[in-house]
PDB file of N, CA and C in Angstrom:
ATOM      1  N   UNK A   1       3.157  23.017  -6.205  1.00  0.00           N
ATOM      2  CA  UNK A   1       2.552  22.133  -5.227  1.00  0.00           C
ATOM      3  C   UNK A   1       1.416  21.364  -5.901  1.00  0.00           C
ATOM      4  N   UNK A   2       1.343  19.994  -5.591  1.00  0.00           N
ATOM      5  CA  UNK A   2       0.186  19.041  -6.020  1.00  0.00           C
ATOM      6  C   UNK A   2      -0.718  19.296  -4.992  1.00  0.00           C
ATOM      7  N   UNK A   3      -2.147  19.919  -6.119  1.00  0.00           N
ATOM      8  CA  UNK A   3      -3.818  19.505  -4.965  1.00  0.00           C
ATOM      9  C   UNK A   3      -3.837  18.007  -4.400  1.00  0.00           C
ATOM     10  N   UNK A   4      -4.276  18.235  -3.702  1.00  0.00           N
ATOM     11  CA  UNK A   4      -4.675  17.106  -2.779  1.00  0.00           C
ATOM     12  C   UNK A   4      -5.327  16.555  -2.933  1.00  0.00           C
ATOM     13  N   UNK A   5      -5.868  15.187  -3.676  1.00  0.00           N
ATOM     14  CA  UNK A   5      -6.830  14.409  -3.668  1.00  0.00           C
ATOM     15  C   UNK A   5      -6.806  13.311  -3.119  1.00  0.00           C
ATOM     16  N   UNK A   6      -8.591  13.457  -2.821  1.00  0.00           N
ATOM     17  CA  UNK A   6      -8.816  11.956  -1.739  1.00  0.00           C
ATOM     18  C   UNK A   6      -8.433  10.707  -2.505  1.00  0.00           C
ATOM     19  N   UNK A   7      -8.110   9.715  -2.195  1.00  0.00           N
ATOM     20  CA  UNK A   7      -7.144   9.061  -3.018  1.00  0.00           C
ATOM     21  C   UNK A   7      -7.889   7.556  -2.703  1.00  0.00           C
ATOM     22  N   UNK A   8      -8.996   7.442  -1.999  1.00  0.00           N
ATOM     23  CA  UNK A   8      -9.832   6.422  -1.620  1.00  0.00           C
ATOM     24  C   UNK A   8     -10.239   5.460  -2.557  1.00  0.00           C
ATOM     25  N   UNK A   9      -9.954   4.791  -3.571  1.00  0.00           N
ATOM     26  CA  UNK A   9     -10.628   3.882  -4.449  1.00  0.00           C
ATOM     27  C   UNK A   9     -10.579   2.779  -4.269  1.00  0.00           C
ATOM     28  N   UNK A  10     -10.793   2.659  -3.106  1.00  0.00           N
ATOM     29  CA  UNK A  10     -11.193   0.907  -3.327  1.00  0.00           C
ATOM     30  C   UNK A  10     -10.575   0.071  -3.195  1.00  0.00           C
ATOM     31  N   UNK A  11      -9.102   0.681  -2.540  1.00  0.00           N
ATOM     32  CA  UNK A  11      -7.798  -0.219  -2.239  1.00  0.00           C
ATOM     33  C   UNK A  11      -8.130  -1.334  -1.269  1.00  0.00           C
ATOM     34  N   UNK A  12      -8.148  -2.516  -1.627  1.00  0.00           N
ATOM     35  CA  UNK A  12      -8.814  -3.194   0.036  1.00  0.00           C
ATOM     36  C   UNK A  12      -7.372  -3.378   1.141  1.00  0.00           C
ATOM     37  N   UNK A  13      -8.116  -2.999   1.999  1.00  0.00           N
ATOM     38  CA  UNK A  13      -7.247  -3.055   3.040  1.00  0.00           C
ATOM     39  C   UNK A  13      -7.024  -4.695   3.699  1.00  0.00           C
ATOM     40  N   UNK A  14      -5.553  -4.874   4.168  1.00  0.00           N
ATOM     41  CA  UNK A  14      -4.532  -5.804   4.511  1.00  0.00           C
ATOM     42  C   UNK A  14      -5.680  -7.059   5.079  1.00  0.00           C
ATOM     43  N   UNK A  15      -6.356  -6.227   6.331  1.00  0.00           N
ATOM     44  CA  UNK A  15      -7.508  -7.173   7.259  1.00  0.00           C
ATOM     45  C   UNK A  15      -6.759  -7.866   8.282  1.00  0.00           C
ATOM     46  N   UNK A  16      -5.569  -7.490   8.292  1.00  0.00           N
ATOM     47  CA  UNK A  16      -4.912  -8.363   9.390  1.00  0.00           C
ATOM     48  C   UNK A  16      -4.572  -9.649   9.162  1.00  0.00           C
ATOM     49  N   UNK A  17      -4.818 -10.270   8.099  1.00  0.00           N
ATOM     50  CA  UNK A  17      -4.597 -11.574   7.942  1.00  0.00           C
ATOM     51  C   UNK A  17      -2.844 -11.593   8.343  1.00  0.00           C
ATOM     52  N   UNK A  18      -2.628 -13.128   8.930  1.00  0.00           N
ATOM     53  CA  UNK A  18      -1.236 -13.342   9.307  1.00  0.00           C
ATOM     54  C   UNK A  18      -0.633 -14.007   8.626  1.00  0.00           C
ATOM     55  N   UNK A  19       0.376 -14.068   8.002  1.00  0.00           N
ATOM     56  CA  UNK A  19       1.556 -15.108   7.121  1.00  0.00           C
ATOM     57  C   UNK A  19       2.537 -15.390   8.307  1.00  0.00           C
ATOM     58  N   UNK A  20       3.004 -16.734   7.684  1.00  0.00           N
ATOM     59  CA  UNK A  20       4.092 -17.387   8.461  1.00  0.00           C
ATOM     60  C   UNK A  20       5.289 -15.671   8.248  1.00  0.00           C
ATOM     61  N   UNK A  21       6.098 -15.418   9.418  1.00  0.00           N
ATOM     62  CA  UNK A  21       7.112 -14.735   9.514  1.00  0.00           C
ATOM     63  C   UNK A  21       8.139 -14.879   8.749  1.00  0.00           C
ATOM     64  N   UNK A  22       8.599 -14.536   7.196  1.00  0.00           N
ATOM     65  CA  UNK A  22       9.702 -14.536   6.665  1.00  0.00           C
ATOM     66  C   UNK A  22      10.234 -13.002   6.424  1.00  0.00           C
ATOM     67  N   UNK A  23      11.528 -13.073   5.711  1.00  0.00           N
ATOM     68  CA  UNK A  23      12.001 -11.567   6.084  1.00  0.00           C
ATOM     69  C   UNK A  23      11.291 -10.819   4.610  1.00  0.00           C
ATOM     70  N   UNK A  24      10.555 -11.323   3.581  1.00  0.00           N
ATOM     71  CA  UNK A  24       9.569 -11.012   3.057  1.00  0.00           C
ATOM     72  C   UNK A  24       8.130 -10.643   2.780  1.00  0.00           C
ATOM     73  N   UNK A  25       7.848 -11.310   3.626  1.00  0.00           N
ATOM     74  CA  UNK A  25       6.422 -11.175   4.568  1.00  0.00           C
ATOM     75  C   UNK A  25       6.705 -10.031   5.716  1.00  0.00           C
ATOM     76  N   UNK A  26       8.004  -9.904   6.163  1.00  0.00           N
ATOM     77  CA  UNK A  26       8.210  -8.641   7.203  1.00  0.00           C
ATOM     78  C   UNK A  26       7.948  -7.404   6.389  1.00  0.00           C
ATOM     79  N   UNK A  27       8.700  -7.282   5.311  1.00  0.00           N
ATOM     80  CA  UNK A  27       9.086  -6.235   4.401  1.00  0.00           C
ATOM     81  C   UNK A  27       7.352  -5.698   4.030  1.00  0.00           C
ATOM     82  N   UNK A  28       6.745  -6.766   3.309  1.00  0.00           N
ATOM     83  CA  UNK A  28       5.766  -6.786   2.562  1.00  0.00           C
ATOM     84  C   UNK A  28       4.760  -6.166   3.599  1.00  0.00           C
ATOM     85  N   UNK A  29       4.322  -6.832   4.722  1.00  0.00           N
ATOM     86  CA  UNK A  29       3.386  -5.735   5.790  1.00  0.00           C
ATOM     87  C   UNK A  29       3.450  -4.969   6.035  1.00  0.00           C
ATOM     88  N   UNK A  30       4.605  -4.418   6.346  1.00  0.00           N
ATOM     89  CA  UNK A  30       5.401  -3.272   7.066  1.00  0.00           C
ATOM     90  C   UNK A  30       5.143  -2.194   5.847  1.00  0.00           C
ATOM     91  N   UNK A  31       5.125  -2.620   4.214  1.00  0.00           N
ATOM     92  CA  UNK A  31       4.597  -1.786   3.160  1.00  0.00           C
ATOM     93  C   UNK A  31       2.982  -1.103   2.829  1.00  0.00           C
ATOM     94  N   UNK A  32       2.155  -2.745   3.296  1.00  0.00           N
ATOM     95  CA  UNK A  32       1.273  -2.790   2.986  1.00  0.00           C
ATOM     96  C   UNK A  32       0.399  -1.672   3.821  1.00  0.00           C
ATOM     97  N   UNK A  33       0.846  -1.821   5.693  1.00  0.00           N
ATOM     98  CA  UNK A  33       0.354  -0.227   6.142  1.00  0.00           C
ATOM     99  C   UNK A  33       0.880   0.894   5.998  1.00  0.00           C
ATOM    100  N   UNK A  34       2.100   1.086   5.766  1.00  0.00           N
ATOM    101  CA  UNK A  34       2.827   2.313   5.265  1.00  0.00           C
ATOM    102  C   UNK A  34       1.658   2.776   4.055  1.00  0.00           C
ATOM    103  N   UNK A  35       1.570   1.615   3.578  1.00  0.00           N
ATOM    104  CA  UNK A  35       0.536   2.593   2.123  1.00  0.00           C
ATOM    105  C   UNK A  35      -1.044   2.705   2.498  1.00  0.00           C
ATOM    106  N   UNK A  36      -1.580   2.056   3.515  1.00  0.00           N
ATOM    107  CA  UNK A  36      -2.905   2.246   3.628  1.00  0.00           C
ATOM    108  C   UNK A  36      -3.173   3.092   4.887  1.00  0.00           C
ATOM    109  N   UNK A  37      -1.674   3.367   5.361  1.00  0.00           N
ATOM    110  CA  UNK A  37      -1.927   5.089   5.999  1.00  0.00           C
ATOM    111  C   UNK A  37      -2.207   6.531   5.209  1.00  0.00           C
ATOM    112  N   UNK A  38      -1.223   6.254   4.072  1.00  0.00           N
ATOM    113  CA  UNK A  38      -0.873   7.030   3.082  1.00  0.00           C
ATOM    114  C   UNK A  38      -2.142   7.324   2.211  1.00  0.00           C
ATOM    115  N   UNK A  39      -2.729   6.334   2.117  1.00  0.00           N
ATOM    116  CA  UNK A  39      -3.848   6.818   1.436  1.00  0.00           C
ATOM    117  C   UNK A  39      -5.007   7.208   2.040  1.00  0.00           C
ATOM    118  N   UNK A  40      -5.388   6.668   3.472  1.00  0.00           N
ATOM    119  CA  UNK A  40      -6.160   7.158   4.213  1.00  0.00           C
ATOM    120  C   UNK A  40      -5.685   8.251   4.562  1.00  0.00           C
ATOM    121  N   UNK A  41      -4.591   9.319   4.811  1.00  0.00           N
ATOM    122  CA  UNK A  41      -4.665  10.366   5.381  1.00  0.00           C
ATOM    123  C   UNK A  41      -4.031  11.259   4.184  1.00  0.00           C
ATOM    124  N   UNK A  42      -3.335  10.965   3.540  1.00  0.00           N
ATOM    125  CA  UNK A  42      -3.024  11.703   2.392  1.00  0.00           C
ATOM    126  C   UNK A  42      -2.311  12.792   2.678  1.00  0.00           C
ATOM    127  N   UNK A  43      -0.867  12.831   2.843  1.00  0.00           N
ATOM    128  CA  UNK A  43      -0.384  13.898   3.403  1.00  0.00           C
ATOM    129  C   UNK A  43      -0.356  14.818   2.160  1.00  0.00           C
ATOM    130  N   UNK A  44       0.413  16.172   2.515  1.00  0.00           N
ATOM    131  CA  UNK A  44      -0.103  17.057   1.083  1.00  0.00           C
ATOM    132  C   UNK A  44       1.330  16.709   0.452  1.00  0.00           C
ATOM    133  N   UNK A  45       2.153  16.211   0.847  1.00  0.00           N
ATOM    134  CA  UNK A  45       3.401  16.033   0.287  1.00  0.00           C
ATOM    135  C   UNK A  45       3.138  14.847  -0.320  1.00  0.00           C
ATOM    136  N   UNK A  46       2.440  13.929  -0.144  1.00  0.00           N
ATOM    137  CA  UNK A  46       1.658  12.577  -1.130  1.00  0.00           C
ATOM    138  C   UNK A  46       1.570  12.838  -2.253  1.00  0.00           C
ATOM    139  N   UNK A  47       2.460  13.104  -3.553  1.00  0.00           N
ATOM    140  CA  UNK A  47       2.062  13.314  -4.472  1.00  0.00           C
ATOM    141  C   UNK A  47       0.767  12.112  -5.337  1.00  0.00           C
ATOM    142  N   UNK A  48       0.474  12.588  -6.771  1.00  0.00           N
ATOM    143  CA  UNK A  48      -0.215  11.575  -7.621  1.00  0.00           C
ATOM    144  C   UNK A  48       0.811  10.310  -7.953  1.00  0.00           C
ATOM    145  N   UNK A  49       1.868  11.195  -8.124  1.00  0.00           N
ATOM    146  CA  UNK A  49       3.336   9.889  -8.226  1.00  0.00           C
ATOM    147  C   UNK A  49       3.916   9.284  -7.581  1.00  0.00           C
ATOM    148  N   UNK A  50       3.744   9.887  -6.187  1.00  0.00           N
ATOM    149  CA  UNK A  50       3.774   8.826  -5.025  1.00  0.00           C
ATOM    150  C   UNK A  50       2.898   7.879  -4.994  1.00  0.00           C
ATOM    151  N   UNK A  51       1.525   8.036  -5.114  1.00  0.00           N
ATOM    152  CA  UNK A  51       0.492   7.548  -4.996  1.00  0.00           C
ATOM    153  C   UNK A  51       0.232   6.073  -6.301  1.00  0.00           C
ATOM    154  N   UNK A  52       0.814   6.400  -7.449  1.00  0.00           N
ATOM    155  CA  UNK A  52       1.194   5.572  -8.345  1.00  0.00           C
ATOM    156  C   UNK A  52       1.914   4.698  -8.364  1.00  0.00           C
ATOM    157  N   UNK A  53       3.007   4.994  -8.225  1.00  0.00           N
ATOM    158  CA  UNK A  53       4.565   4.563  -7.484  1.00  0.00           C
ATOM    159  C   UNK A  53       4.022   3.427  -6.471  1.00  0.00           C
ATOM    160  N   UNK A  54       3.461   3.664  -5.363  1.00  0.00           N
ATOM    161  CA  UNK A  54       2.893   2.732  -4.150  1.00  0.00           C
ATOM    162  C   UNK A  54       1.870   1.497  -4.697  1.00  0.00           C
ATOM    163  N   UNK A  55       0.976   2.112  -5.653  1.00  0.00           N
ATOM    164  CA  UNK A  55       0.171   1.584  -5.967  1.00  0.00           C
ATOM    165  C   UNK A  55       0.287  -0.023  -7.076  1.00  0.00           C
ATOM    166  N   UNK A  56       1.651   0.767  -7.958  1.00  0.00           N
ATOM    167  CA  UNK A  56       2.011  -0.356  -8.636  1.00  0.00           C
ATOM    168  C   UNK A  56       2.656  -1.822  -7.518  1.00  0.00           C
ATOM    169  N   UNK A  57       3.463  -1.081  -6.527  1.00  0.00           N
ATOM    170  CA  UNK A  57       4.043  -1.816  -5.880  1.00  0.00           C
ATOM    171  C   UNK A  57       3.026  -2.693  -4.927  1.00  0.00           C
ATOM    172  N   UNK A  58       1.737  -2.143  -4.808  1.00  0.00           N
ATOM    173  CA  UNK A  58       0.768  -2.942  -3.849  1.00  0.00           C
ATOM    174  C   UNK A  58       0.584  -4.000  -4.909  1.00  0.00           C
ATOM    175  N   UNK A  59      -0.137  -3.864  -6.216  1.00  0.00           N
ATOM    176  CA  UNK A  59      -0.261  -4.951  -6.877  1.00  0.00           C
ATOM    177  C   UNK A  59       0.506  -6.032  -7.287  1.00  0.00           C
ATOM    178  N   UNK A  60       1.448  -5.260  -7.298  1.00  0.00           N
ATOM    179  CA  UNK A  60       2.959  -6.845  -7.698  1.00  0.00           C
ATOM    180  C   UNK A  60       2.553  -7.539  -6.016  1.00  0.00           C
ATOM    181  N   UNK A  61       2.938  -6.785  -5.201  1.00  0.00           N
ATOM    182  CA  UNK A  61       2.460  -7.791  -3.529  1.00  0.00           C
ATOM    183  C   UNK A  61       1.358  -8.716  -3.744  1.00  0.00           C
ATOM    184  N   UNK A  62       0.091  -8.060  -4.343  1.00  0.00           N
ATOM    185  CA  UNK A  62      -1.285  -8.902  -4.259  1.00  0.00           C
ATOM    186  C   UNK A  62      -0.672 -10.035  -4.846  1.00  0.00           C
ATOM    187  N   UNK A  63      -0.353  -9.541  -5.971  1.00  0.00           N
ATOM    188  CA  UNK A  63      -0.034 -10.973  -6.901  1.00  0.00           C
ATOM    189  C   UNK A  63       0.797 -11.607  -6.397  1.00  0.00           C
ATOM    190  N   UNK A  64       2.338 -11.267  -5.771  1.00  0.00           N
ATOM    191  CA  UNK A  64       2.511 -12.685  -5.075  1.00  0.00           C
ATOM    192  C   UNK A  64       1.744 -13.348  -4.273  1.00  0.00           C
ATOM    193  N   UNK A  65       1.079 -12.714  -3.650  1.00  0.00           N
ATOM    194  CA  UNK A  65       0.575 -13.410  -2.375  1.00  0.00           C
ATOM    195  C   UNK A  65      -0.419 -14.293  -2.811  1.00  0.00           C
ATOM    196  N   UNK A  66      -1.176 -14.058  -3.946  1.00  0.00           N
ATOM    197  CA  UNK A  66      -1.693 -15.235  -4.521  1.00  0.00           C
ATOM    198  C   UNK A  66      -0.756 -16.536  -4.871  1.00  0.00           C
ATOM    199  N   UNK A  67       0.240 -16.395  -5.386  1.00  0.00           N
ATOM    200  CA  UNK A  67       0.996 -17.119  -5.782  1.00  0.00           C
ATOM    201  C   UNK A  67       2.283 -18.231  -5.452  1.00  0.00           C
ATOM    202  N   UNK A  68       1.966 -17.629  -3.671  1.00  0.00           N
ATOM    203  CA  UNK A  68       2.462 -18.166  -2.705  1.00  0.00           C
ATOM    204  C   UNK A  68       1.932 -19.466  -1.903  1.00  0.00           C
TER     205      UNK A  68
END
């Protein structure tokens, strides 16, 4: 079993901002709180590699969304 760590660094959260509705922008929100539940509550089944895993995938998002 993986200890549990608070996993809080600084991820900034979504803020609600709204994008026009595409089925990418659906996908992409629908990720973006899936993971900023995940890290706010941290289930114990959350591994570090889950937590990695999510994390890479938030940043490829940031970066599109700049790029959009």
């Amino acid at each position: 079993m993986v200890p549990r760590v608070s996993r809080r660094k600084g991820v900034p959260r979504s803020g609600g901002e709204k994008s026009p509705d595409t089925p990418f922008n659906t996908v992409a929100e629908a990720f973006l709180e899936s993971f900023e539940l995940l890290e706010e509550y941290a289930p114990i089944w959350y591994t570090e590699q889950h937590h990695q895993r999510a994390l890479k995938a938030w940043r490829i998002l940031q970066k599109s969304k700049t790029t959009r």
